[in-house]
Protein backbone atom coordinates (compact mmCIF):
# COMPACT_ATOMS: atom_id res chain seq x y z
CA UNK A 1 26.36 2.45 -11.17
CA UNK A 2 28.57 1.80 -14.56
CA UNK A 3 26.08 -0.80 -15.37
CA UNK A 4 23.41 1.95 -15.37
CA UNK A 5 25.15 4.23 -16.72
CA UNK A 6 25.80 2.02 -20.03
CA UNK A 7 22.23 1.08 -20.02
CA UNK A 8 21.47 4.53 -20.37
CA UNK A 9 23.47 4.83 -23.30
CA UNK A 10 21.35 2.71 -25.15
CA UNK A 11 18.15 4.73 -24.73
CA UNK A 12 15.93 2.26 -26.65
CA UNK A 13 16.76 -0.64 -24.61
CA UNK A 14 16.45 1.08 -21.72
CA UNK A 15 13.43 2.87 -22.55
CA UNK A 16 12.46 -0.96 -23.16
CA UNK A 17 13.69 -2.03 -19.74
CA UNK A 18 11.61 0.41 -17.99
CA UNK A 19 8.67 -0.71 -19.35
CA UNK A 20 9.61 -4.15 -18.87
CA UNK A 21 9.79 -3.61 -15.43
CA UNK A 22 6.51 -1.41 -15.17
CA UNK A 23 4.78 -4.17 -16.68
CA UNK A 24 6.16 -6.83 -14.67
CA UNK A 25 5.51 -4.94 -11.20
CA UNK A 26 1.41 -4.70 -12.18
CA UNK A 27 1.30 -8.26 -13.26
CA UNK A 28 2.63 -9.30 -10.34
CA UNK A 29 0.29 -6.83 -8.14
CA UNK A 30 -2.39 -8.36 -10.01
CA UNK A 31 -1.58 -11.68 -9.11
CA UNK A 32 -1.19 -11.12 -5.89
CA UNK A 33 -4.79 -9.76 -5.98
CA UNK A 34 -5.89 -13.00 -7.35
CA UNK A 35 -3.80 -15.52 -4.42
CA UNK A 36 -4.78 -13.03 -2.09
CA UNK A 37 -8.56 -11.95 -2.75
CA UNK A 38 -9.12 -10.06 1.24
CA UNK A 39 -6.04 -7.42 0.14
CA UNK A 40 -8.11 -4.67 -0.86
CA UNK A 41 -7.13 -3.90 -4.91
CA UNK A 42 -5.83 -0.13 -4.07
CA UNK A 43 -3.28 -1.58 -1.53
CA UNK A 44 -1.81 -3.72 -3.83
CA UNK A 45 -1.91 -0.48 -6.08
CA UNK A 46 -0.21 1.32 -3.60
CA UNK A 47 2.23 -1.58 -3.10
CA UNK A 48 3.38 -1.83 -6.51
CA UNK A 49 3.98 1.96 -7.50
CA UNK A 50 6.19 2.25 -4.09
CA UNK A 51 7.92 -0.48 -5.85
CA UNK A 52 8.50 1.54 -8.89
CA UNK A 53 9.32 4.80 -7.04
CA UNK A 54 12.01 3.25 -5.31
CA UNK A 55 13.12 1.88 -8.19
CA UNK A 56 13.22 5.49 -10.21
CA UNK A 57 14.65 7.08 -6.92
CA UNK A 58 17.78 3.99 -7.24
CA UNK A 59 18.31 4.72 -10.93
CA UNK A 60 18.03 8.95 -10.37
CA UNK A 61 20.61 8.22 -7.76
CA UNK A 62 22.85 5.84 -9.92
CA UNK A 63 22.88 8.04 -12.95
CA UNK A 64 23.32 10.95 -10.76
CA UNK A 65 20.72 12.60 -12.68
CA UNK A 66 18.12 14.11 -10.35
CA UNK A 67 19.19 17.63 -11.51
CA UNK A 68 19.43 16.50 -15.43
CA UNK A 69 16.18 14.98 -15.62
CA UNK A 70 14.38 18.17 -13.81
CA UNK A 71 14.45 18.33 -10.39
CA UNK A 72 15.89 22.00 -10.51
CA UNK A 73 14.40 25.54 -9.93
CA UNK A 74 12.27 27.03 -12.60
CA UNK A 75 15.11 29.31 -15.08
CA UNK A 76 12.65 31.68 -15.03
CA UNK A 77 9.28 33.00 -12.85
CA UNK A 78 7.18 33.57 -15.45
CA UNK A 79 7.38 30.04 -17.15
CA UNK A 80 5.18 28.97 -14.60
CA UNK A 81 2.00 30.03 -17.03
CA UNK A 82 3.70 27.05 -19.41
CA UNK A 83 1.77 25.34 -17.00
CA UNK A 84 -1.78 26.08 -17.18
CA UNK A 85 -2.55 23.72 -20.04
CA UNK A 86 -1.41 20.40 -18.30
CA UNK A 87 -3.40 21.86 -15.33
CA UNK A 88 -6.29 22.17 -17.30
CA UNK A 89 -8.06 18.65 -16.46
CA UNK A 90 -8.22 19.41 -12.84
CA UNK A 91 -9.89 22.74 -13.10
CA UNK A 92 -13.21 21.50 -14.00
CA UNK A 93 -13.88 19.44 -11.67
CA UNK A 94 -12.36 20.96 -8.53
CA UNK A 95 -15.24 21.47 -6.77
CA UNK A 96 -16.81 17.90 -7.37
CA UNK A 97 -13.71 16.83 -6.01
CA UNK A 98 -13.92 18.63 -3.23
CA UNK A 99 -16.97 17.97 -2.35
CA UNK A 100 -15.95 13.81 -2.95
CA UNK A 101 -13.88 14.35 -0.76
CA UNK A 102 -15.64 15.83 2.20
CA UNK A 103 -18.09 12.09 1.86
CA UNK A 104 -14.92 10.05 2.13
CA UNK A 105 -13.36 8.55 5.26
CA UNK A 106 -10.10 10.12 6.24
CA UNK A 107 -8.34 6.76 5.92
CA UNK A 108 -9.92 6.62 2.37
CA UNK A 109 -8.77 9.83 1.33
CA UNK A 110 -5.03 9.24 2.78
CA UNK A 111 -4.46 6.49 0.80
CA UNK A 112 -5.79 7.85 -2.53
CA UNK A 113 -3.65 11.14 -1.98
CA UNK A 114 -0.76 8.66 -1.16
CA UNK A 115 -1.35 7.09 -4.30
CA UNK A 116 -1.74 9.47 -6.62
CA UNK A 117 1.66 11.44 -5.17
CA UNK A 118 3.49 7.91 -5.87
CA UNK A 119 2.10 7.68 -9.28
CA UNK A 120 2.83 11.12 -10.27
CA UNK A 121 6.28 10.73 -9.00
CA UNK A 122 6.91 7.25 -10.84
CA UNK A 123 5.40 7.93 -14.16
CA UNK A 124 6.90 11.72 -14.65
CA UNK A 125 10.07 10.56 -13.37
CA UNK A 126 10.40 7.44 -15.88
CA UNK A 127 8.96 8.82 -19.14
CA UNK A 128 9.89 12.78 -18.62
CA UNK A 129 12.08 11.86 -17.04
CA UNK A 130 14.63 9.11 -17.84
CA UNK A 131 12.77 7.61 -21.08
CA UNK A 132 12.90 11.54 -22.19
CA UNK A 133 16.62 12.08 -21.52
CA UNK A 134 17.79 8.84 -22.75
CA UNK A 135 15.92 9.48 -26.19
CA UNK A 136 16.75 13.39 -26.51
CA UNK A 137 20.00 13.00 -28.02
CA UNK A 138 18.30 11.29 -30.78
CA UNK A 139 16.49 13.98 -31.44
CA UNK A 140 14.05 16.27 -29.28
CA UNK A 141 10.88 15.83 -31.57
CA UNK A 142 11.84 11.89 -32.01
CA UNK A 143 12.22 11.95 -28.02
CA UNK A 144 8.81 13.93 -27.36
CA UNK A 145 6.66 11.47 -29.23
CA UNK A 146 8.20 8.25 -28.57
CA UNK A 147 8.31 8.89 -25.19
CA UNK A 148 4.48 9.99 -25.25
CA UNK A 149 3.65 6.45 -27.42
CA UNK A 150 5.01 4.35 -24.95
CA UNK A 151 3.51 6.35 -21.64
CA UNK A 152 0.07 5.73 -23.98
CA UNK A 153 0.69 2.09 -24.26
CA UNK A 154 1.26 1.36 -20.40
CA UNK A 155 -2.48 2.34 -19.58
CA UNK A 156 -3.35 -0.66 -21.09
CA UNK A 157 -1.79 -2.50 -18.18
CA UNK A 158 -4.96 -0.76 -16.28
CA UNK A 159 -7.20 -3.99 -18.59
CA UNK A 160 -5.11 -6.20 -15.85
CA UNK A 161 -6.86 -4.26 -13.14
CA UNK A 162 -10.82 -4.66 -14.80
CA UNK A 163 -10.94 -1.49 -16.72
CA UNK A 164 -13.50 -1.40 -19.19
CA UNK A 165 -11.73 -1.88 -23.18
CA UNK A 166 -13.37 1.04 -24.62
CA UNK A 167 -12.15 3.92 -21.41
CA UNK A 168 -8.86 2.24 -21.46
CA UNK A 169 -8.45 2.91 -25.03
CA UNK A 170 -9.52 6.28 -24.79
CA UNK A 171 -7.34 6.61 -22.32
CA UNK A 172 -4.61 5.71 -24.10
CA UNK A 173 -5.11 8.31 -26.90
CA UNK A 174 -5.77 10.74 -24.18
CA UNK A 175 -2.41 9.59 -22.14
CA UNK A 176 -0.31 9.80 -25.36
CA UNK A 177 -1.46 13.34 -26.11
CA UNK A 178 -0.94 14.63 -22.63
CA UNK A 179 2.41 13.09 -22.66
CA UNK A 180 3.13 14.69 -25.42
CA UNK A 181 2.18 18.10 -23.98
CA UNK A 182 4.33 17.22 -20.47
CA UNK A 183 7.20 15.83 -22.48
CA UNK A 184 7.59 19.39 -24.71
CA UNK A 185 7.23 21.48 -21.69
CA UNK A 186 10.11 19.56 -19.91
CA UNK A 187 12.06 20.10 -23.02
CA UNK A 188 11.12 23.89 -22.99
CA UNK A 189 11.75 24.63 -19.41
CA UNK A 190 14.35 21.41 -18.27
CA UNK A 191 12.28 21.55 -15.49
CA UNK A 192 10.18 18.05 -13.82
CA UNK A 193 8.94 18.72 -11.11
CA UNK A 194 5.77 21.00 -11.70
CA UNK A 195 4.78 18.39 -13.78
CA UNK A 196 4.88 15.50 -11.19
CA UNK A 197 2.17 17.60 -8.65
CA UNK A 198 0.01 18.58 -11.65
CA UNK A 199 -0.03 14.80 -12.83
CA UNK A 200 -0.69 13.85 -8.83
CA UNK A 201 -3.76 16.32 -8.88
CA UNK A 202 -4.59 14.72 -12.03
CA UNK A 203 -4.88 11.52 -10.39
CA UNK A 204 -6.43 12.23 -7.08
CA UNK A 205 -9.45 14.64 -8.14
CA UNK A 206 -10.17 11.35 -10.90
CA UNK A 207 -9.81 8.90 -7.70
CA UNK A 208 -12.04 10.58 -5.79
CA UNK A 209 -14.86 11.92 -7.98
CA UNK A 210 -14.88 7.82 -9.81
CA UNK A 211 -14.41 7.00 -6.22
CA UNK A 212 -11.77 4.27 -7.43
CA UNK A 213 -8.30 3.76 -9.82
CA UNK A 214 -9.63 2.33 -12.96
CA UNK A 215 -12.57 2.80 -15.14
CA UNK A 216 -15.65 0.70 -15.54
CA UNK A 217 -17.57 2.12 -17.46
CA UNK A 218 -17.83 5.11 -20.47
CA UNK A 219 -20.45 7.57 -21.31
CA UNK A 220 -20.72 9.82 -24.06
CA UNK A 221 -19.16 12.95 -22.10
CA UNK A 222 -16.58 10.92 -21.22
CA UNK A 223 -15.53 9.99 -24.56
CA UNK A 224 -15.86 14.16 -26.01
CA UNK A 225 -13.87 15.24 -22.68
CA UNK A 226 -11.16 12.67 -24.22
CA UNK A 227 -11.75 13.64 -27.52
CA UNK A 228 -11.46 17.05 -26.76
CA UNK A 229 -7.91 16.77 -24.31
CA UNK A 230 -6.85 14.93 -26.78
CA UNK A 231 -6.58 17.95 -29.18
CA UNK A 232 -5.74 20.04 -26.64
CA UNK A 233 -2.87 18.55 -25.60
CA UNK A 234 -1.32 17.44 -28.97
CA UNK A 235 -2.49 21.15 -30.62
CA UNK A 236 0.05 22.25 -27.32
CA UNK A 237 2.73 20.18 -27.53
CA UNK A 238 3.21 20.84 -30.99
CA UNK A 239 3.01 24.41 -30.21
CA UNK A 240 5.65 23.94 -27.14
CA UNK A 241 8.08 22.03 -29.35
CA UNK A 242 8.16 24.55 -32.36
CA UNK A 243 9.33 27.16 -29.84
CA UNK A 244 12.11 25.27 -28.54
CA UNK A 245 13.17 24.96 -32.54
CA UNK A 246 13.00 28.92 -32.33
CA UNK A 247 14.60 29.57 -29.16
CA UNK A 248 17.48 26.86 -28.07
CA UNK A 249 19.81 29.63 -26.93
CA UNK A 250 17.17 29.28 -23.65
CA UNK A 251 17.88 25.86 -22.88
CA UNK A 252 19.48 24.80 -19.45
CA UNK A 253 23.44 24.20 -19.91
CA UNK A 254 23.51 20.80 -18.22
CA UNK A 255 20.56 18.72 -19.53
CA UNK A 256 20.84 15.99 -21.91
CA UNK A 257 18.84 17.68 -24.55
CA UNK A 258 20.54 20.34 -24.96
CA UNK A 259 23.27 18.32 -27.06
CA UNK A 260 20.68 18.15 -29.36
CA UNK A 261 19.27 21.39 -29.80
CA UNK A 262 21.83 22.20 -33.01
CA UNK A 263 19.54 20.27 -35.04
CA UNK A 264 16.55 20.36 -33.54
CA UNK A 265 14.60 20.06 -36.87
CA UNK A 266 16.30 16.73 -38.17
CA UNK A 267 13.48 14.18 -37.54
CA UNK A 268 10.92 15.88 -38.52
């Protein structure tokens, strides 16, 4: 527990250990795909982010910081329309997914629910979550984009899996803007855990409608739906983190950032 504890104190190398360790769970899932060709790929998915969530769930625990990192109630009712942007990707295509859905198997559908819940859980928890907390104190805009960069980067690991180059880099731009967005409404609200089921619906409607967990192939509506969530989500998070510069009276007592809301502004 003290050895976490001091790890946490140096949030760049531990923002660097988590990703270390991220990277070197999906290598090794993909090599086990390669020894072991029969294991369907999305088990070996599966295997590797219930890896990582106990992993986040062992350093929560150790840093005693389920409530600091977000796992709290909502300060206030109606910051639950904060929400509706990061929702946003899911709403279009609801009913396709639905409809996906009702052609799967129920085994099929399980597993990709499964899946999605455990990825939600692991990547909200480690880069709102700790990598966010660990940063803030260096500043909240500072902690908000790095944070976002380095969530970006890590869908590059999804090359490892057979992604196609040109939907894995434009889902990298779109993964750093939408972390962006996710990591200035945790810094508005202090609040996680709204953000781990959107990012789980997120993932499961795009499971089922690409009826898979990576990306083969682009078309031009992909890249303009990218494009275009791209702006969205930047154009919000900048709007979310200029009114936590106006209003840091509102943040939560006991969260890490709040030590840094008396100069919000500095790294501007």
């Amino acid at each position: 527990m003290q050895t976490a504890r001091h790890l946490a104190k140096n949030p760049y190398f531990f923002t660097a250990l988590i990703v270390a360790v991220i990277a070197a769970v999906n290598v090794a899932s993909v090599g086990t795909a390669i020894a072991l060709p029969d294991v369907p790929r999305t088990v070996l998915e599966l295997l590797a982010e219930l890896i990582l969530a106990a992993l986040a769930i062992a350093l929560l625990t150790a840093l005693r910081s389920w409530r600091q990192v977000g796992f709290r109630a909502l300060p206030r009712l109606r910051d639950l329309r904060l929400y509706w942007v990061p929702l946003l990707p899911v709403l279009p295509v609801v009913w396709v997914a639905i409809v996906s859905i009702s052609r799967m198997r129920f085994e099929e559908v399980v597993l990709f629910l499964v899946l999605a819940c455990l990825i939600g859980f692991v990547e909200e928890v480690f880069f709102r979550g700790l990598i966010l907390q660990a940063l803030a104190p260096m500043g909240l805009w500072r902690a908000a984009i790095l944070s976002s960069i380095v969530f970006g980067a890590m869908h590059l690991l999804n090359l490892l899996y057979g992604a196609d180059l040109v939907a894995t880099l434009l889902q990298v731009a779109y993964a750093t803007a939408m972390g962006f967005g996710f990591a200035a409404v945790t810094l508005r609200t202090g609040v996680l855990w709204p953000l781990i089921v959107i990012h789980a619906l997120i993932d499961l409607a795009g499971f089922v409608t690409s009826e898979g967990t990576v990306t083969t192939s682009v078309t031009s509506t992909d890249i303009v739906i990218y494009l275009l969530y791209f702006v969205v989500f930047t154009a919000y998070g900048f709007f979310m983190m200029r009114s936590i510069a106006r209003r840091p009276a509102q943040r939560p007592p006991d969260t890490q950032p709040a030590q840094a809301t008396e100069e919000p502004t500095r790294d501007r």
